[in-house]
C-alpha atoms as a PDB file:
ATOM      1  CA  UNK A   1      35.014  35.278  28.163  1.00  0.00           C
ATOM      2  CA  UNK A   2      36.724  31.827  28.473  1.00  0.00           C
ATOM      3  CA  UNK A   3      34.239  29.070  28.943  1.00  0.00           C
ATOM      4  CA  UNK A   4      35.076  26.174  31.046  1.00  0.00           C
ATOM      5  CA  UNK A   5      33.625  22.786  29.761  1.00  0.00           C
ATOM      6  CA  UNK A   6      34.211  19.702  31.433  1.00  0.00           C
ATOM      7  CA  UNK A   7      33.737  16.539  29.340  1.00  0.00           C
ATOM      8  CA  UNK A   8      33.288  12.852  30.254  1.00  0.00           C
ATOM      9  CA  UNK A   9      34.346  10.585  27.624  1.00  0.00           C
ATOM     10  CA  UNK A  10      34.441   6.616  27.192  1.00  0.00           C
ATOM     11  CA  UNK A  11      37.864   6.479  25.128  1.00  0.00           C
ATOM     12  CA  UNK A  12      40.608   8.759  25.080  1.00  0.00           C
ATOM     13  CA  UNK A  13      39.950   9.656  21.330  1.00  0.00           C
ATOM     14  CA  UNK A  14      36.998  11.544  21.772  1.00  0.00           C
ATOM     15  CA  UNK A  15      39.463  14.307  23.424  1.00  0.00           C
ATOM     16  CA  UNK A  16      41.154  15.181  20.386  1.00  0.00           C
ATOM     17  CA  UNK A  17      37.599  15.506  18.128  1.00  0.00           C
ATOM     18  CA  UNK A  18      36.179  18.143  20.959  1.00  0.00           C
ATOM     19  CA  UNK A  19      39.463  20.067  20.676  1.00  0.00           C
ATOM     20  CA  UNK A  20      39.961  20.160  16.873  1.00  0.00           C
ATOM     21  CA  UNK A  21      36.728  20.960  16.933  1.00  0.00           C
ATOM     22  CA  UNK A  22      36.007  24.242  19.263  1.00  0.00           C
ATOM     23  CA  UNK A  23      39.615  24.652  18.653  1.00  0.00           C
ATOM     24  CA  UNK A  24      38.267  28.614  16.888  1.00  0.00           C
ATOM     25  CA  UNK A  25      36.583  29.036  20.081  1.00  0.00           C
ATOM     26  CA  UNK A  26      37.357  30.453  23.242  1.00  0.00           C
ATOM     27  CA  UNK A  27      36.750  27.447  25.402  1.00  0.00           C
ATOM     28  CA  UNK A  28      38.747  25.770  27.624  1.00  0.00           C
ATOM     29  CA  UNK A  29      38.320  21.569  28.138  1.00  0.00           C
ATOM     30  CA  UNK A  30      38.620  19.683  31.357  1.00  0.00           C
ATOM     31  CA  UNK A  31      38.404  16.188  30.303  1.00  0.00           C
ATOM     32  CA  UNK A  32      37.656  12.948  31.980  1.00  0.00           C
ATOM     33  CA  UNK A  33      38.016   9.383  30.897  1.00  0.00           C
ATOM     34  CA  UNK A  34      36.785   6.052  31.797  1.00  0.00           C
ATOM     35  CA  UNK A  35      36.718   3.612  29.335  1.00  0.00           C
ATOM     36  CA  UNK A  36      36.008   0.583  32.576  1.00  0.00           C
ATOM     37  CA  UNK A  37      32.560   1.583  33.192  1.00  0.00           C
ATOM     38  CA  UNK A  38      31.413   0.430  29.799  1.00  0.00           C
ATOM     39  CA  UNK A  39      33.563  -2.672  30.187  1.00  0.00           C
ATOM     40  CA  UNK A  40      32.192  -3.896  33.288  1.00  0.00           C
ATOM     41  CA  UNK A  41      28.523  -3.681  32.524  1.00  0.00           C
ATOM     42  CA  UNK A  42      28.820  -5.746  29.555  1.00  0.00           C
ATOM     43  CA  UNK A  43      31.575  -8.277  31.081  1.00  0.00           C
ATOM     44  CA  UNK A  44      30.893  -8.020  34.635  1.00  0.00           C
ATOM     45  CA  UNK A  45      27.636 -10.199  35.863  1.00  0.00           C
ATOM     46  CA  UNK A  46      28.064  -9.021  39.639  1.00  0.00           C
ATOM     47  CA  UNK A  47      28.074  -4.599  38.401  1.00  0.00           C
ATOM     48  CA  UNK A  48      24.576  -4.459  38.470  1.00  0.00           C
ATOM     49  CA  UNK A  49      22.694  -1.629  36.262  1.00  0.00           C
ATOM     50  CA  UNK A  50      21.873   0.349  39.591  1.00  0.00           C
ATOM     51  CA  UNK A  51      26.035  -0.209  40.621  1.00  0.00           C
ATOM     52  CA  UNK A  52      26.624   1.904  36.732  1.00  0.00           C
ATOM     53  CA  UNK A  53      23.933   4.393  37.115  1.00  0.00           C
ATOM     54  CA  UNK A  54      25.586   5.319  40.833  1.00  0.00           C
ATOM     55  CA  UNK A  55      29.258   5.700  38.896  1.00  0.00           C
ATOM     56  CA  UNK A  56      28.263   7.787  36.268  1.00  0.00           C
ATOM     57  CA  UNK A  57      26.287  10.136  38.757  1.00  0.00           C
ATOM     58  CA  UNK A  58      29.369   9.918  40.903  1.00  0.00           C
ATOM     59  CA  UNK A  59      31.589  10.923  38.172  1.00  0.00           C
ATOM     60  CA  UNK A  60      28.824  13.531  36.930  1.00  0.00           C
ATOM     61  CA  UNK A  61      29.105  15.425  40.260  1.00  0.00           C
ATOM     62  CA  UNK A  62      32.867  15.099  40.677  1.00  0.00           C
ATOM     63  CA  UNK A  63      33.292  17.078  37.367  1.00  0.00           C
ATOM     64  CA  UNK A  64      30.902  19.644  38.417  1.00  0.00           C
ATOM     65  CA  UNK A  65      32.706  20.228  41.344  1.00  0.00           C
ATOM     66  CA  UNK A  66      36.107  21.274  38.632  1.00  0.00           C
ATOM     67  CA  UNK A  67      34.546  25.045  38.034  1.00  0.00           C
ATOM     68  CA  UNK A  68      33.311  24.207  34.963  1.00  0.00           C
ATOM     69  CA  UNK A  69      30.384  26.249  33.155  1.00  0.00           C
ATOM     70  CA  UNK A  70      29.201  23.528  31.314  1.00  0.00           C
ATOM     71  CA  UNK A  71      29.527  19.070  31.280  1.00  0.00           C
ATOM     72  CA  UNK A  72      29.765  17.482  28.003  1.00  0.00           C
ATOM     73  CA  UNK A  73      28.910  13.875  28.201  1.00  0.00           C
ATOM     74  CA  UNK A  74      30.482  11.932  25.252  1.00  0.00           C
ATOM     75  CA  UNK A  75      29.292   9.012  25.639  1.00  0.00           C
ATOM     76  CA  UNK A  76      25.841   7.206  24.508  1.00  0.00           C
ATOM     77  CA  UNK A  77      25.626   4.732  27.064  1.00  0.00           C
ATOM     78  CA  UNK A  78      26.927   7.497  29.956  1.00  0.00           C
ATOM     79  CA  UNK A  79      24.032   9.326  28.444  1.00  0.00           C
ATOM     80  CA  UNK A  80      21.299   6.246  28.967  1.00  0.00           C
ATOM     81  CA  UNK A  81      23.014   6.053  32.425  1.00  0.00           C
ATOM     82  CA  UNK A  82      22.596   9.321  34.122  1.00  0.00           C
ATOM     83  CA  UNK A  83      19.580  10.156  36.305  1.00  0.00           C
ATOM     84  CA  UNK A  84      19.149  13.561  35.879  1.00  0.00           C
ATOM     85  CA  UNK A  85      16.756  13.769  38.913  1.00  0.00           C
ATOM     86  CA  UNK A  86      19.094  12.502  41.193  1.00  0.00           C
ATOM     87  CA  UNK A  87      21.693  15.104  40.078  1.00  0.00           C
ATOM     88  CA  UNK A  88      22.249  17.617  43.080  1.00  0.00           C
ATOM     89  CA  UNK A  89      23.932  20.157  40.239  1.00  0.00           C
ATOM     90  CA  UNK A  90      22.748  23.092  38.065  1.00  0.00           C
ATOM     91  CA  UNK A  91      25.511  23.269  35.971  1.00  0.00           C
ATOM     92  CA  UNK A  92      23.961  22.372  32.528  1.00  0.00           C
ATOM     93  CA  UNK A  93      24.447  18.980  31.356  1.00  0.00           C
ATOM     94  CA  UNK A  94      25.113  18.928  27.551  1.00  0.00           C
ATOM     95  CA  UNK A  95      24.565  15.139  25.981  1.00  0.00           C
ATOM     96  CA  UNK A  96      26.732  14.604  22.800  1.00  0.00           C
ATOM     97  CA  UNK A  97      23.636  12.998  21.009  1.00  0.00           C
ATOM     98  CA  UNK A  98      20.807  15.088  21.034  1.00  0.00           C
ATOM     99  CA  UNK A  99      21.686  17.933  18.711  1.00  0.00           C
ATOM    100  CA  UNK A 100      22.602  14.903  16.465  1.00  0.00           C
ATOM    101  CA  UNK A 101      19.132  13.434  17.148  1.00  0.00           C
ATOM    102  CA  UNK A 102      17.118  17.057  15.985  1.00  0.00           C
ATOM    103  CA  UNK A 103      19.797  16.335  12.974  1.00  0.00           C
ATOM    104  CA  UNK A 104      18.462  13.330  12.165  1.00  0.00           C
ATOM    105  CA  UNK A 105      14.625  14.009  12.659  1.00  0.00           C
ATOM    106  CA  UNK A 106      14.554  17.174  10.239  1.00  0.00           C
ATOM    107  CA  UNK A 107      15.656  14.612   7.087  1.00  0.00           C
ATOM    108  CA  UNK A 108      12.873  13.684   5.289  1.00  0.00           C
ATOM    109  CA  UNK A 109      14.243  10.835   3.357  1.00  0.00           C
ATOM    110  CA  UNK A 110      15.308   8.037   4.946  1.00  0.00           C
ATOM    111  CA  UNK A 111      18.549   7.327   6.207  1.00  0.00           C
ATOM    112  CA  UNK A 112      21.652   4.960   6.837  1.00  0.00           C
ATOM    113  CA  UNK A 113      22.972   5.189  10.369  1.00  0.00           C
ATOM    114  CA  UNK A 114      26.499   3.768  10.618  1.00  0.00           C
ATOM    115  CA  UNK A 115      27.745   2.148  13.668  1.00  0.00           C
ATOM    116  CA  UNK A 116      30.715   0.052  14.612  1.00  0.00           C
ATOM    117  CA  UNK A 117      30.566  -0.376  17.997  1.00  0.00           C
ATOM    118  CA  UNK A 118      27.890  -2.869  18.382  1.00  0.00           C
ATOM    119  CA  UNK A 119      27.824  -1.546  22.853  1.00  0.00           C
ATOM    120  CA  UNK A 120      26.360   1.846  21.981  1.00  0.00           C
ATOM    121  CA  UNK A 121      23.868   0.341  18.995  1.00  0.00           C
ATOM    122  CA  UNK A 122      20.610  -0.304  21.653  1.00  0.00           C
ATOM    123  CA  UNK A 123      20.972   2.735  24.024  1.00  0.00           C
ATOM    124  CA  UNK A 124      21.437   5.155  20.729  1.00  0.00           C
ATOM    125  CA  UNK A 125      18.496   3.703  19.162  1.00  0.00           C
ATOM    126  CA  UNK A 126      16.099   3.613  22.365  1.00  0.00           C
ATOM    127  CA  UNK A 127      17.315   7.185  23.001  1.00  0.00           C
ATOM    128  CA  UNK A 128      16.679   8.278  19.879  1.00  0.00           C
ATOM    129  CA  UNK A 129      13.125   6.511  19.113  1.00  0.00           C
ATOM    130  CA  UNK A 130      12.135   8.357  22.378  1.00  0.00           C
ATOM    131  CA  UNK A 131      13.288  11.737  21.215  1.00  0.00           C
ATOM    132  CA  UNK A 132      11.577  11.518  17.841  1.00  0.00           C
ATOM    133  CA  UNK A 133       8.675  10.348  19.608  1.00  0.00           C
ATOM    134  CA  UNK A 134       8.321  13.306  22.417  1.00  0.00           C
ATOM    135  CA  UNK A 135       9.206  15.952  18.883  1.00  0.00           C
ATOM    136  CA  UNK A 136       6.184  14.193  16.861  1.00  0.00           C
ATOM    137  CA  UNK A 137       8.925  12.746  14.266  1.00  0.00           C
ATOM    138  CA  UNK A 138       9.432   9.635  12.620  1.00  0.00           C
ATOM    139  CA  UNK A 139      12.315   9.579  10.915  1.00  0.00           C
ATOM    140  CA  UNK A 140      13.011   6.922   8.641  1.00  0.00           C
ATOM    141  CA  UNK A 141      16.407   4.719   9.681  1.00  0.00           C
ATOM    142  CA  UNK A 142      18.188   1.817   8.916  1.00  0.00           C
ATOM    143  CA  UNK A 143      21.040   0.701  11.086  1.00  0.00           C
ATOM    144  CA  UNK A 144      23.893  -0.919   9.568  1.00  0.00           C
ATOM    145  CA  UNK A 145      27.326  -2.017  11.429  1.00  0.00           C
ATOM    146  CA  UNK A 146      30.356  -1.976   9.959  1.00  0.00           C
ATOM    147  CA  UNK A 147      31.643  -5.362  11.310  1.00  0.00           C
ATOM    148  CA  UNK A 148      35.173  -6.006  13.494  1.00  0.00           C
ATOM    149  CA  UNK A 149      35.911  -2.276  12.468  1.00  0.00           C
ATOM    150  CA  UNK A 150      35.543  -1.010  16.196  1.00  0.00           C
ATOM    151  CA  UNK A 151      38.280  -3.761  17.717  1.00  0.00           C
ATOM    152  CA  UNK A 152      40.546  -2.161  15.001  1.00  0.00           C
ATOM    153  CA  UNK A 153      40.388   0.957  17.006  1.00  0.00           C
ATOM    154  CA  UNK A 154      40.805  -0.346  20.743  1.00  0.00           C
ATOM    155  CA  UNK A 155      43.940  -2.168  19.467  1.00  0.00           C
ATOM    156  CA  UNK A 156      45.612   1.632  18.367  1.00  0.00           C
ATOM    157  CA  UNK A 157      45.384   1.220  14.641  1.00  0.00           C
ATOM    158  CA  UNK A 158      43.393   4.173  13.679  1.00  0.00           C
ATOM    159  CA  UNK A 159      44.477   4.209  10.268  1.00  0.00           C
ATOM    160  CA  UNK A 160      43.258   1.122   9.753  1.00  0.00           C
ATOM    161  CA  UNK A 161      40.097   1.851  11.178  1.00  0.00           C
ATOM    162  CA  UNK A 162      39.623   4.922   8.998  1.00  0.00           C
ATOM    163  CA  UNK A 163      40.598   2.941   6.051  1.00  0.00           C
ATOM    164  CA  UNK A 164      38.252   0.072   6.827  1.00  0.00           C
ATOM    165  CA  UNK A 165      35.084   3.248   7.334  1.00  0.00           C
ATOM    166  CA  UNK A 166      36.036   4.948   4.270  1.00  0.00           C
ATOM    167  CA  UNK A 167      35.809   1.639   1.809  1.00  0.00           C
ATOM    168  CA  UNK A 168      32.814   0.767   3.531  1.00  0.00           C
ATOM    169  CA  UNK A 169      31.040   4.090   2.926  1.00  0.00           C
ATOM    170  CA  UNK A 170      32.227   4.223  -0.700  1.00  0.00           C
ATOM    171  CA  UNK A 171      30.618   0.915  -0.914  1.00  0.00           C
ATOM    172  CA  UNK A 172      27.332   1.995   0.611  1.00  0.00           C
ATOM    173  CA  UNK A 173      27.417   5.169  -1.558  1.00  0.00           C
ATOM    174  CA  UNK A 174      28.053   3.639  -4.910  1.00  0.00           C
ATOM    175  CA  UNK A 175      25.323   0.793  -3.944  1.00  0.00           C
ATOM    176  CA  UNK A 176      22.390   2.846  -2.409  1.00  0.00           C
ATOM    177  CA  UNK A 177      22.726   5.683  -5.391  1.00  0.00           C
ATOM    178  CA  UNK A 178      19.769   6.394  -7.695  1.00  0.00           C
ATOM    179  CA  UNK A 179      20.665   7.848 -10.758  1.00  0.00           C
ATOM    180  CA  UNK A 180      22.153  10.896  -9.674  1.00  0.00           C
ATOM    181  CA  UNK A 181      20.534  11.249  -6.127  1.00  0.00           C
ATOM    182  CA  UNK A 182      23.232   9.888  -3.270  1.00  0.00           C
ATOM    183  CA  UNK A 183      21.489   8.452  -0.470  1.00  0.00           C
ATOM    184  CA  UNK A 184      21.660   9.586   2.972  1.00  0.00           C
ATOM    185  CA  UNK A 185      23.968   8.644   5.531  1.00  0.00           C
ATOM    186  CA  UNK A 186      25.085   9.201   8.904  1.00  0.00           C
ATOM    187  CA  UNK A 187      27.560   8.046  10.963  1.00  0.00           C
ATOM    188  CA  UNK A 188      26.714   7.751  14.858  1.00  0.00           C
ATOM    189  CA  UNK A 189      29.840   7.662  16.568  1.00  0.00           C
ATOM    190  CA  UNK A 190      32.558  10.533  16.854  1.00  0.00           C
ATOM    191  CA  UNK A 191      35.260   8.083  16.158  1.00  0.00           C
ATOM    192  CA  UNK A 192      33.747   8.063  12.487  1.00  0.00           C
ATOM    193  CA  UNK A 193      33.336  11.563  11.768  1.00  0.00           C
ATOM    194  CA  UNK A 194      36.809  11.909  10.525  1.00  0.00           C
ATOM    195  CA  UNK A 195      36.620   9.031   8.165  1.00  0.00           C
ATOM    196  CA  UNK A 196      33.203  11.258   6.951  1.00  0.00           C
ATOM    197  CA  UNK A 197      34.193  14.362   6.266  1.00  0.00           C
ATOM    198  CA  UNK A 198      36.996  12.407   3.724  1.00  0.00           C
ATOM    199  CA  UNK A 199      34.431  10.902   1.546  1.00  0.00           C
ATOM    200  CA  UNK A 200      33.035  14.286   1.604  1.00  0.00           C
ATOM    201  CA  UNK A 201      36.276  15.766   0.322  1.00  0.00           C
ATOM    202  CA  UNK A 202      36.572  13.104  -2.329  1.00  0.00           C
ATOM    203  CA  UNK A 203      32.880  12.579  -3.617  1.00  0.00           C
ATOM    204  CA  UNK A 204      30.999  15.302  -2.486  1.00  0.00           C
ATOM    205  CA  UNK A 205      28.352  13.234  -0.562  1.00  0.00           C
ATOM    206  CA  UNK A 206      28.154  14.938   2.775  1.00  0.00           C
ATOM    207  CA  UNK A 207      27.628  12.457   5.744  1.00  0.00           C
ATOM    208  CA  UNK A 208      26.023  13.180   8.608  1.00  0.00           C
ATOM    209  CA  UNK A 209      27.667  12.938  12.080  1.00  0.00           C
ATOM    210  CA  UNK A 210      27.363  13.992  15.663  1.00  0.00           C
ATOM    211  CA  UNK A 211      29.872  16.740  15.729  1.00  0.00           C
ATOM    212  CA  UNK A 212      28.514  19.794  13.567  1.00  0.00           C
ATOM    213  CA  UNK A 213      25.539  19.575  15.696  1.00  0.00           C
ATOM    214  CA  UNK A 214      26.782  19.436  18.799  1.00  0.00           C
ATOM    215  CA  UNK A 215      29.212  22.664  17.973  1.00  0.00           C
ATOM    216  CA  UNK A 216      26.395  24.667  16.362  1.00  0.00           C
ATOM    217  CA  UNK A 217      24.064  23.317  19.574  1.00  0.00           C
ATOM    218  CA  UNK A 218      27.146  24.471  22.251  1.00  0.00           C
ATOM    219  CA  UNK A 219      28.039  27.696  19.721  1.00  0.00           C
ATOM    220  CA  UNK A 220      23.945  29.311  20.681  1.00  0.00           C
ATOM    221  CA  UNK A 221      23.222  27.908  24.346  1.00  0.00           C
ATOM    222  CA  UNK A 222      26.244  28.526  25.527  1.00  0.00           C
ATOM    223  CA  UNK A 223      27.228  31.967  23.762  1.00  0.00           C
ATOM    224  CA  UNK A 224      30.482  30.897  22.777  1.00  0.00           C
ATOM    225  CA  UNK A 225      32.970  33.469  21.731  1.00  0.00           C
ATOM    226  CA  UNK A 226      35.793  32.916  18.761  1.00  0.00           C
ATOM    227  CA  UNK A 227      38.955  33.415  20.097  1.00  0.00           C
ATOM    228  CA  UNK A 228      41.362  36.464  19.288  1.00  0.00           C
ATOM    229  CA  UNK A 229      43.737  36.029  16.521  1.00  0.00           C
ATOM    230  CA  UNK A 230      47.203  36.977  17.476  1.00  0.00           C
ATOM    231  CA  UNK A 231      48.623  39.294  15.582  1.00  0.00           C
END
């Protein structure tokens, strides 16, 4: 059976990463998309944090009003935003970054976590110190941030973007290796997964990122189904 999943994204990029990935699946995406909201809290002096935390429940409850089984929230600082309590939905509300937080809490060494959007660097961390916290973990992380990388991406020039990730984390590997154990890395944002998994092709050094939890997370509490191969 089909499953309807509506998603609420920040950037318009984050829709092709959710349907590449479930694209074995039988899922069907209803995507939403407001890149302002983020804007406006860090540019706008009169959208107060109560003004954000009304849009985000407002857009929340419009997509749970599409007939969707299930809402994805892409989003780190949507996440940090919603008030669950205020919610007058049951339609399970799936945030992007917890399966990526259990992830992260079941390393035992410590860890690089790549950013490069410095807007999502606090709320990740906050959110993720008080998940560890309420799972008796303490993982061991070091944030780094891959400078002027992000503006790269908000101009269109993804390429470059990917380019400027991949050098980085060949850097980082090369650098933080110890004879022949690679330290661990993971990148936090779904915009870098891509530039990931190519490092893993050409070194071998797997990186973490938010996606393979998230589908493995959606794949068991949501019972997906593969879809049927045409003949």
């Amino acid at each position: 059976m089909t499953k309807r999943i509506g998603c609420l994204h920040a950037h318009y990029s984050n829709i092709e990463y959710m349907e590449q990935a479930f694209a074995e699946y039988d899922v069907e995406f209803v995507h939403f998309v407001d890149p302002a909201l983020v804007i406006r809290v860090s540019s706008d002096e009169h959208f107060s944090m109560e003004n954000a935390q009304d849009q985000v429940l407002r857009q929340v409850e419009w997509i749970a009003g599409s007939k969707v089984d299930a809402i994805l929230i892409t989003c780190t600082n949507y996440i940090a935003l919603l008030q669950e309590d205020r919610l007058s939905t049951s339609i399970p509300i799936i945030k992007i970054d917890e399966p990526f937080f259990s992830y992260l809490c079941a390393q035992e060494q410590p860890q690089i976590l790549l950013f490069t959007n410095p807007a999502t660097v606090e709320g990740t961390m906050n959110r993720l110190n008080r998940f560890a916290h309420a799972h008796g973990k303490s993982p061991q992380i070091e944030v780094q941030m891959i400078e002027d990388a992000f503006s790269l991406l908000m101009q269109g020039k993804k390429e470059v973007y990917l380019n400027v990730l991949s050098r980085y984390m060949k850097g980082l590997i090369e650098s933080e290796s110890n004879g022949n154990e690679a330290v661990a890395v993971a990148v936090a944002q779904l915009s870098m997964v891509e530039a990931a998994r190519t490092i893993y092709k050409e070194t071998k050094v797997r990186i973490g990122n938010p996606l393979e939890p998230l589908v493995a997370y959606m794949e068991e509490n949501l019972h997906l189904s593969y879809r049927q191969k045409m003949a």
